[in-house]
Structures are given as C-alpha cells and as structure tokens.
PDB file of N, CA and C in Angstrom:
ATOM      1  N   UNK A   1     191.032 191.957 125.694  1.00  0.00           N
ATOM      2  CA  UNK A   1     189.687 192.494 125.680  1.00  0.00           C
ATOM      3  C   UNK A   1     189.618 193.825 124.952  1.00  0.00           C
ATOM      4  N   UNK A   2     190.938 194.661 124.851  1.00  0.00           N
ATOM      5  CA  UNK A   2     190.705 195.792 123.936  1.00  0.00           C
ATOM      6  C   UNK A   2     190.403 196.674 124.549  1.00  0.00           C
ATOM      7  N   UNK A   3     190.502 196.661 126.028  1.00  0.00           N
ATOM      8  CA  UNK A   3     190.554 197.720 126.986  1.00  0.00           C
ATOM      9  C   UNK A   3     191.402 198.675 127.005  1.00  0.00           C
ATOM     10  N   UNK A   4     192.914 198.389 126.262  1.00  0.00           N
ATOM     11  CA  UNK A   4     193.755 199.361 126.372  1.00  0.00           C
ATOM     12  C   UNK A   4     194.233 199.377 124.827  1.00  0.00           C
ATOM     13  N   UNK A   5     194.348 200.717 124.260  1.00  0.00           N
ATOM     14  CA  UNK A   5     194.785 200.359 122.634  1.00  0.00           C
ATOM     15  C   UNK A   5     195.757 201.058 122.632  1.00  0.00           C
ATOM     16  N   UNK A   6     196.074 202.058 123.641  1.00  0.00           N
ATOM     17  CA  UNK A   6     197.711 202.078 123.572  1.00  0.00           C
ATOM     18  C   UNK A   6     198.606 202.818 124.864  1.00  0.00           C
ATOM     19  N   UNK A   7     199.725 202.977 124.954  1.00  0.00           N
ATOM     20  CA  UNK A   7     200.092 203.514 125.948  1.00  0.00           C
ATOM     21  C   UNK A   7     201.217 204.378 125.838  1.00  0.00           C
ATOM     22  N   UNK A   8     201.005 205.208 126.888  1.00  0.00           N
ATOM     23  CA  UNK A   8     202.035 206.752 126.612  1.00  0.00           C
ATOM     24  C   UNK A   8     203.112 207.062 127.736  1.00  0.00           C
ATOM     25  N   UNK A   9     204.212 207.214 127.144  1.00  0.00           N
ATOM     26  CA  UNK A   9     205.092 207.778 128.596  1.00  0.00           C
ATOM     27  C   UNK A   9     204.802 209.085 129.209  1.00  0.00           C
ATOM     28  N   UNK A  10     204.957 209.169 130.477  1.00  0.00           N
ATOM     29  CA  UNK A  10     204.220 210.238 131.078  1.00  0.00           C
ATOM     30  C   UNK A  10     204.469 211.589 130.492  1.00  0.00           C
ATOM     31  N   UNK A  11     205.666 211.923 129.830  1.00  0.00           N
ATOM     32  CA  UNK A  11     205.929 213.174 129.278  1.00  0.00           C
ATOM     33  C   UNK A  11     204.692 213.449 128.035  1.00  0.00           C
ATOM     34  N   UNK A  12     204.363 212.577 127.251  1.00  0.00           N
ATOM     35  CA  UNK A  12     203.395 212.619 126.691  1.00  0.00           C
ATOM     36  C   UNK A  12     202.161 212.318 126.792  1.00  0.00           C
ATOM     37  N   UNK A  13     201.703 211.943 127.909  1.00  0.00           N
ATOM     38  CA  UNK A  13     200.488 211.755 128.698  1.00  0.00           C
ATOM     39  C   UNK A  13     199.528 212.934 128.718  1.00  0.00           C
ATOM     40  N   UNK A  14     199.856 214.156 129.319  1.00  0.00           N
ATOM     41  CA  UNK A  14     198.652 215.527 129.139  1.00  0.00           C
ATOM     42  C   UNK A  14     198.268 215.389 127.383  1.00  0.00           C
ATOM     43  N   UNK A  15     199.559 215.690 127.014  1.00  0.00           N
ATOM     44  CA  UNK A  15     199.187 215.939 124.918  1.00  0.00           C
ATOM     45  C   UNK A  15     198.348 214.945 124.501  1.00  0.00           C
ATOM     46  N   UNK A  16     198.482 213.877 124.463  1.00  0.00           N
ATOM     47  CA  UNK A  16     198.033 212.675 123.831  1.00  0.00           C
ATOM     48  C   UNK A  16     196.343 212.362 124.505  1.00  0.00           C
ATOM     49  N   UNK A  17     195.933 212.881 126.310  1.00  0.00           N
ATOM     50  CA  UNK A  17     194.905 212.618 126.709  1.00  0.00           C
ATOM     51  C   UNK A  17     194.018 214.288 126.181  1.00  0.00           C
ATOM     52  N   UNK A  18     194.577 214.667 125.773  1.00  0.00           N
ATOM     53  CA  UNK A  18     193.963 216.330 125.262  1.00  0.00           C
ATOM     54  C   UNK A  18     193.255 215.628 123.818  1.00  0.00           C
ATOM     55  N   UNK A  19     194.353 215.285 123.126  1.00  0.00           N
ATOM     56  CA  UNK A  19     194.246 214.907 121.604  1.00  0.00           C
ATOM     57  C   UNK A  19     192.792 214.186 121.600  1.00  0.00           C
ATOM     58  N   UNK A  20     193.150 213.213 122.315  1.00  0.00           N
ATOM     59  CA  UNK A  20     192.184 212.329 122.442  1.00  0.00           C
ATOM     60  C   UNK A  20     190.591 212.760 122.899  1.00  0.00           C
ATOM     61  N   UNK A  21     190.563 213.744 124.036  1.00  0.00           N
ATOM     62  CA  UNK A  21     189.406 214.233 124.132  1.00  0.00           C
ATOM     63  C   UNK A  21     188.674 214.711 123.319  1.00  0.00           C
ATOM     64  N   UNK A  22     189.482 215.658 122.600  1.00  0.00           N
ATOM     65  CA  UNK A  22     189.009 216.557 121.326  1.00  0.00           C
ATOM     66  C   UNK A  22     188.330 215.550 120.271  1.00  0.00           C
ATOM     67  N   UNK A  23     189.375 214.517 120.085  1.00  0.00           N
ATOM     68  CA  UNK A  23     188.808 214.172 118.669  1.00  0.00           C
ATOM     69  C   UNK A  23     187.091 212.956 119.547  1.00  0.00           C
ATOM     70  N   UNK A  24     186.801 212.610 120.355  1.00  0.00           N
ATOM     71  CA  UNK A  24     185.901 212.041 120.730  1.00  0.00           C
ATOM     72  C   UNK A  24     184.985 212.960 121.130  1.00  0.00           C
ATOM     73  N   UNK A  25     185.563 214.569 121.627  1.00  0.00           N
ATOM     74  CA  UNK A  25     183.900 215.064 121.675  1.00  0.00           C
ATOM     75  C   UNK A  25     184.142 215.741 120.201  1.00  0.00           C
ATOM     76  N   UNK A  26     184.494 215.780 119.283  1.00  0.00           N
ATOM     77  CA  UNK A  26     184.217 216.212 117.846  1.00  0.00           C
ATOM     78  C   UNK A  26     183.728 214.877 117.093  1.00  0.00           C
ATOM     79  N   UNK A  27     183.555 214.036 117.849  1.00  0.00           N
ATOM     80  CA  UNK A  27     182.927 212.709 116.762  1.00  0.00           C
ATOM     81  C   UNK A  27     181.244 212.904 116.845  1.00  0.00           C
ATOM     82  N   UNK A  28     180.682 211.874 116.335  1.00  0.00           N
ATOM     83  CA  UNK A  28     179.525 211.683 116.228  1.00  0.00           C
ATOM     84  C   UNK A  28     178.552 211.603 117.898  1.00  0.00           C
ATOM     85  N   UNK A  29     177.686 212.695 118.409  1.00  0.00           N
ATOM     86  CA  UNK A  29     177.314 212.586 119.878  1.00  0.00           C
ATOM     87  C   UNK A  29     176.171 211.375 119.618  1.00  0.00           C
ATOM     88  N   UNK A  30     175.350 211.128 118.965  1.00  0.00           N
ATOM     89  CA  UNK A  30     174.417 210.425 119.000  1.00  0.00           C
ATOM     90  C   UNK A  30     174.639 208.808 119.120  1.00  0.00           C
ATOM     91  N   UNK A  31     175.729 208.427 117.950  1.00  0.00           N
ATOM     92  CA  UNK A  31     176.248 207.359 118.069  1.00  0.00           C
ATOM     93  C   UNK A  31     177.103 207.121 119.125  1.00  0.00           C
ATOM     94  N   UNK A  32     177.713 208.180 119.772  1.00  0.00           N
ATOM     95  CA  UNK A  32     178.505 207.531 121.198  1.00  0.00           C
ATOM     96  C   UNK A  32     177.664 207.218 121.959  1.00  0.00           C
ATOM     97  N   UNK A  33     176.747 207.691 122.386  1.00  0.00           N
ATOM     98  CA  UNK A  33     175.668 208.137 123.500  1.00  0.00           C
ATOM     99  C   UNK A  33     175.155 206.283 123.329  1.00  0.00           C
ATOM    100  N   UNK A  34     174.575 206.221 122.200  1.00  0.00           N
ATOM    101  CA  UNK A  34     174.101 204.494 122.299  1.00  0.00           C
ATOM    102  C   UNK A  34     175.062 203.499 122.417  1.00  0.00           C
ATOM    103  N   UNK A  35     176.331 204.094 122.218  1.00  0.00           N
ATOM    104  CA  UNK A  35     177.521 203.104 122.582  1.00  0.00           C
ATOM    105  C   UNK A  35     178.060 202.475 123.596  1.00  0.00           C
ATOM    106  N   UNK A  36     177.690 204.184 124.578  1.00  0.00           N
ATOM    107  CA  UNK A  36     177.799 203.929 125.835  1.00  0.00           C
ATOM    108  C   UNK A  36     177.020 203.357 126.161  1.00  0.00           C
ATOM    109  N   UNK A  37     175.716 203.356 125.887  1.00  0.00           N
ATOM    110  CA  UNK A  37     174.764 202.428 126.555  1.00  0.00           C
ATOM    111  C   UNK A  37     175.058 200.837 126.270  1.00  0.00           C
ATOM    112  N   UNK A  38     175.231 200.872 125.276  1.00  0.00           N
ATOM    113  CA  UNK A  38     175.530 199.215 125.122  1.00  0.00           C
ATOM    114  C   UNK A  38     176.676 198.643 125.931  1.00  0.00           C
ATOM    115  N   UNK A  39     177.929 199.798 126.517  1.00  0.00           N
ATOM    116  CA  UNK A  39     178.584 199.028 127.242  1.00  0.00           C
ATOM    117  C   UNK A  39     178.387 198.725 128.340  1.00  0.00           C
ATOM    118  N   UNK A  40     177.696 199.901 129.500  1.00  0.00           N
ATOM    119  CA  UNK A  40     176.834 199.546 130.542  1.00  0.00           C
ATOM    120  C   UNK A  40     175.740 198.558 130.336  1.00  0.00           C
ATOM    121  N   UNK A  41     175.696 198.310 129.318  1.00  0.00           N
ATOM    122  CA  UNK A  41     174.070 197.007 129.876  1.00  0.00           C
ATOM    123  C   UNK A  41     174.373 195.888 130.010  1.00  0.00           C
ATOM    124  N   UNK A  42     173.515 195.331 130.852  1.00  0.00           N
ATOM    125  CA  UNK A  42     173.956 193.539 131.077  1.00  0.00           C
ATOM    126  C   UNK A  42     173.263 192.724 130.048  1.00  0.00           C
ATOM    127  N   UNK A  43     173.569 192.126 129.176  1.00  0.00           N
ATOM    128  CA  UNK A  43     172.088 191.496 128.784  1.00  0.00           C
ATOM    129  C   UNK A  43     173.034 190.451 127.987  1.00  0.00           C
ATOM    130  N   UNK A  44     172.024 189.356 127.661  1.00  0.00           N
ATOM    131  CA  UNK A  44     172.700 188.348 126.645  1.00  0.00           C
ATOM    132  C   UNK A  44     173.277 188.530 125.092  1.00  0.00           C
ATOM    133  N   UNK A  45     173.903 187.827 124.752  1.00  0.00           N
ATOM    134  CA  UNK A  45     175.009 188.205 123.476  1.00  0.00           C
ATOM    135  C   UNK A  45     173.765 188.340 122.742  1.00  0.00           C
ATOM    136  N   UNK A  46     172.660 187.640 122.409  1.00  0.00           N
ATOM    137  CA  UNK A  46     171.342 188.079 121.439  1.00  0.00           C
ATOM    138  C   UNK A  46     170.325 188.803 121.320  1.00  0.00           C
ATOM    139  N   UNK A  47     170.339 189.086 122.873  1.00  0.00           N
ATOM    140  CA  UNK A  47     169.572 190.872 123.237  1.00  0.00           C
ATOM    141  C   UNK A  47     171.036 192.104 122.867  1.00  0.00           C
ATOM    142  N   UNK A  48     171.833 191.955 122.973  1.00  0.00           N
ATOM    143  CA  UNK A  48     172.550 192.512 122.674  1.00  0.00           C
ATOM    144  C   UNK A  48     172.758 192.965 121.462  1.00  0.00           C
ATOM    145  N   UNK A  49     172.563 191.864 120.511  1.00  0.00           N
ATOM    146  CA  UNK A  49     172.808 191.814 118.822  1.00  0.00           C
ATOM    147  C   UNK A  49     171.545 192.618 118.655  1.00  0.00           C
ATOM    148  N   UNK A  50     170.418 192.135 119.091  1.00  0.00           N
ATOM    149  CA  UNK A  50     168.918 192.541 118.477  1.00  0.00           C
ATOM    150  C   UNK A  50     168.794 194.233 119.083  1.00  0.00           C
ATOM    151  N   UNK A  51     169.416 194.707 120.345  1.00  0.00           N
ATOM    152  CA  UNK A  51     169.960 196.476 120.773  1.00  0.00           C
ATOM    153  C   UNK A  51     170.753 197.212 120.044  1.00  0.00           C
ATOM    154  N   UNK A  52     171.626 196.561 119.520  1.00  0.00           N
ATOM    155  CA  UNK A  52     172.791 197.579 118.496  1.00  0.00           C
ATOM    156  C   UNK A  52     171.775 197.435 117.212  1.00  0.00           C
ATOM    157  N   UNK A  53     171.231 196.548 116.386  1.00  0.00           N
ATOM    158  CA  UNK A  53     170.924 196.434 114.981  1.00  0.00           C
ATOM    159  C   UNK A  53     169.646 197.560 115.407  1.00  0.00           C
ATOM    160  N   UNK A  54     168.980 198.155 116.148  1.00  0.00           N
ATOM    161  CA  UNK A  54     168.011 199.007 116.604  1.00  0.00           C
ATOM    162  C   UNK A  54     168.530 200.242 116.760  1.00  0.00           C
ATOM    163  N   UNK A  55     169.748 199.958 117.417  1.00  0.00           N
ATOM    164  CA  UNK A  55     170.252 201.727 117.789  1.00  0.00           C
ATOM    165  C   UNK A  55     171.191 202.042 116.564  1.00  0.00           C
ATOM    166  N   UNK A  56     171.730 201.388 115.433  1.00  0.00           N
ATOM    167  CA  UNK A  56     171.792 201.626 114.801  1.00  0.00           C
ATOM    168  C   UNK A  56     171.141 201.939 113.454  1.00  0.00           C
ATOM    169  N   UNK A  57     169.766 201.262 114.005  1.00  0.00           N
ATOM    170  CA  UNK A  57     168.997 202.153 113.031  1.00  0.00           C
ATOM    171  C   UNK A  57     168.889 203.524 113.012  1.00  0.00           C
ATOM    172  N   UNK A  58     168.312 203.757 114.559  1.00  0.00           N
ATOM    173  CA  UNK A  58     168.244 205.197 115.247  1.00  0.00           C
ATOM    174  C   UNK A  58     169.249 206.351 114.763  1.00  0.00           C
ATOM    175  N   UNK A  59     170.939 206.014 114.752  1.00  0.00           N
ATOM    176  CA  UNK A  59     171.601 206.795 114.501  1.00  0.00           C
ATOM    177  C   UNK A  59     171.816 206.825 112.762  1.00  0.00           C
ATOM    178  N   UNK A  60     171.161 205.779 112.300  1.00  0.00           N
ATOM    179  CA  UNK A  60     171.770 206.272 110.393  1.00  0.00           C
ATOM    180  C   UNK A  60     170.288 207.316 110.115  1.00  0.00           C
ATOM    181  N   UNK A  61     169.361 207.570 110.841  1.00  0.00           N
ATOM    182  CA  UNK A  61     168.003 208.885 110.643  1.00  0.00           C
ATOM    183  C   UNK A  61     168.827 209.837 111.237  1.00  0.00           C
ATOM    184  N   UNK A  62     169.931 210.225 111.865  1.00  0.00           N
ATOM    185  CA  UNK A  62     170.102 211.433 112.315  1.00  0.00           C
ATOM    186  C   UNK A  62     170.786 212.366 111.502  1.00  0.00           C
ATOM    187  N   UNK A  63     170.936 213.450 112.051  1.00  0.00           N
ATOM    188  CA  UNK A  63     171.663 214.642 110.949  1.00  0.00           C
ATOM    189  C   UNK A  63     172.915 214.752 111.135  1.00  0.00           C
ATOM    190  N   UNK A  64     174.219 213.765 112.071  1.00  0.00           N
ATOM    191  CA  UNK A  64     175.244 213.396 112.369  1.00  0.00           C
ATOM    192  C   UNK A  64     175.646 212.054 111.269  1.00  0.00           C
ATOM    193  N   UNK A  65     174.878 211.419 111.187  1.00  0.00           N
ATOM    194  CA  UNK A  65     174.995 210.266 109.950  1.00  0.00           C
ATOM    195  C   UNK A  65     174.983 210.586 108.714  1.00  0.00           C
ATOM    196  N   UNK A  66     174.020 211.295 108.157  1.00  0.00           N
ATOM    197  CA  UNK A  66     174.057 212.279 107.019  1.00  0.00           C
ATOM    198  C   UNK A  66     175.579 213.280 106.578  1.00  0.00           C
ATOM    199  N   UNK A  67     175.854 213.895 107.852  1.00  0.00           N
ATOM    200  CA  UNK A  67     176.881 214.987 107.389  1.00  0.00           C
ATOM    201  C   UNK A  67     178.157 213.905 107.712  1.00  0.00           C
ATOM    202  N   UNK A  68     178.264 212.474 108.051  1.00  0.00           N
ATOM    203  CA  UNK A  68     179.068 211.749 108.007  1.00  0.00           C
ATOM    204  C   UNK A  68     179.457 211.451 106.967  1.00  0.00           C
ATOM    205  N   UNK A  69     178.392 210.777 106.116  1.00  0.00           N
ATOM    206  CA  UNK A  69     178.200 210.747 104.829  1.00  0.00           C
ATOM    207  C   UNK A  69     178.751 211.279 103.564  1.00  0.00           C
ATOM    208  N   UNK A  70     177.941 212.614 103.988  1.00  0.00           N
ATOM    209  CA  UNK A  70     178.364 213.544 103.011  1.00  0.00           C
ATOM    210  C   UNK A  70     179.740 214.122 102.831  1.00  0.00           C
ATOM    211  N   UNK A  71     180.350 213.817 104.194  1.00  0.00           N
ATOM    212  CA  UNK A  71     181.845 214.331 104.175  1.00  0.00           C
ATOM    213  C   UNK A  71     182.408 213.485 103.699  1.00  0.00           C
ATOM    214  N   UNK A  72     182.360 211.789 103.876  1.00  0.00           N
ATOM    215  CA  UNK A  72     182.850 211.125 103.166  1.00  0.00           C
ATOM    216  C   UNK A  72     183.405 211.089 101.591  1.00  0.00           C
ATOM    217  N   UNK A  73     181.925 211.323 101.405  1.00  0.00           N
ATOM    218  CA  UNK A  73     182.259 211.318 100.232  1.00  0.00           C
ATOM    219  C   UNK A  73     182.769 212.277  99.024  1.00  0.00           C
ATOM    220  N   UNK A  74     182.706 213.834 100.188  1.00  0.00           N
ATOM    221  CA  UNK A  74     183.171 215.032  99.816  1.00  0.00           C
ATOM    222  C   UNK A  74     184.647 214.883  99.990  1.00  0.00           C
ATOM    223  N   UNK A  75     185.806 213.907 100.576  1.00  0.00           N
ATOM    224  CA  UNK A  75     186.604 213.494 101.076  1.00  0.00           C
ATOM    225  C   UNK A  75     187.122 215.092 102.472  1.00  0.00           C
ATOM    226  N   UNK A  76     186.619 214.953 102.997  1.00  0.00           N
ATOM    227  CA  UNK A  76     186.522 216.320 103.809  1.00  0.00           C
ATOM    228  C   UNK A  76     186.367 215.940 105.717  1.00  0.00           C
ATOM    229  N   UNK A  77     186.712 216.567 106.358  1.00  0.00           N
ATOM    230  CA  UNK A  77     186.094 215.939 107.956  1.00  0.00           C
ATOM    231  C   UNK A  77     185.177 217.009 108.494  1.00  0.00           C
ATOM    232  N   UNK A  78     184.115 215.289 108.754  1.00  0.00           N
ATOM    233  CA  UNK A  78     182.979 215.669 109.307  1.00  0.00           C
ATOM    234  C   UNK A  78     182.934 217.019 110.790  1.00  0.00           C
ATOM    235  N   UNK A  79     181.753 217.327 109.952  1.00  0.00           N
ATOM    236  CA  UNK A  79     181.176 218.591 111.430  1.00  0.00           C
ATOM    237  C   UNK A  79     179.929 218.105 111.992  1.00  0.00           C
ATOM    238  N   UNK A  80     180.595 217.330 112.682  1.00  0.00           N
ATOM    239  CA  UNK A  80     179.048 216.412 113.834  1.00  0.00           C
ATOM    240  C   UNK A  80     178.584 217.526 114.644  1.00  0.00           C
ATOM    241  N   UNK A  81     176.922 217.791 114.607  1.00  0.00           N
ATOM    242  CA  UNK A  81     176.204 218.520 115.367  1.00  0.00           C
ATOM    243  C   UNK A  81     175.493 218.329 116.587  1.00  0.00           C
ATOM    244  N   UNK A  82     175.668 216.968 116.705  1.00  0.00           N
ATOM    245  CA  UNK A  82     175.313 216.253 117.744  1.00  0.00           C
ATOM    246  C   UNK A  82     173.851 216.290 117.379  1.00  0.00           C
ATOM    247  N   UNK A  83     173.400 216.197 116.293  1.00  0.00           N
ATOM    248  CA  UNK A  83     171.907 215.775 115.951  1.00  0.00           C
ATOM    249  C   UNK A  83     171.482 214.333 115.124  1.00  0.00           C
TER     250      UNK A  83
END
C-alpha cells in the first residue's frame, strides 16, 4: 500500500525523522493541506478522481506553484510561502 517507504535503525531514527520533518514543512503548504484532505475522505474512486482534478486546479493559481515553477526552471530549490 506504500504506507512505509523506508526504514531506519534506531541509531538513526532522531536524524532521519528531523530530516524528514524539515524537508515536508519546507515543501509546498497548500498542496499538502489538499492532500491531506484527500487521504482522510471516504468517497468513491470517481468522486475521488473528480476532488483531486479540482484541488489541483486550486493549487497550480497559488503563489507556491508559481515559485515551484520558477525554481524549476531556474534549476534552484524552491522557497514555498505557503501561499
């Protein structure tokens, strides 16, 4: 199911769950935020399809998608503002 993508021996357990925090609250806030929602909801595989193709509209208008963008292609890492 992709519940677990990897695993750490305990000596490296604090480092690796630090790492990890950082780089997820330095990602994109807008697009997690609807992500999470899609994993909490119950709904059928085609309400489902027809919720993401919507909330992903939502997040390519924001100013987190843009400076995604632009870093891309600046080859540079993004500074998500959470807007």
């Amino acid at each position: 199911m992709g519940l677990c993508a990897e695993v750490s021996c305990e000596a490296a357990f604090e480092e690796r769950l630090e790492n990890l925090a950082g780089s997820l609250g330095s990602g994109p806030t807008q697009a997690m935020i609807r992500s999470k929602k899609m994993l909490r909801s119950d709904m059928s595989v085609d309400a489902a399809l027809d919720q993401e193709a919507r909330l992903q509209g939502e997040v390519f208008r924001t100013s987190d998608a843009r400076e995604g963008v632009a870093a891309f292609l600046e080859q540079r890492k993004p500074q998500f503002s959470g807007r």
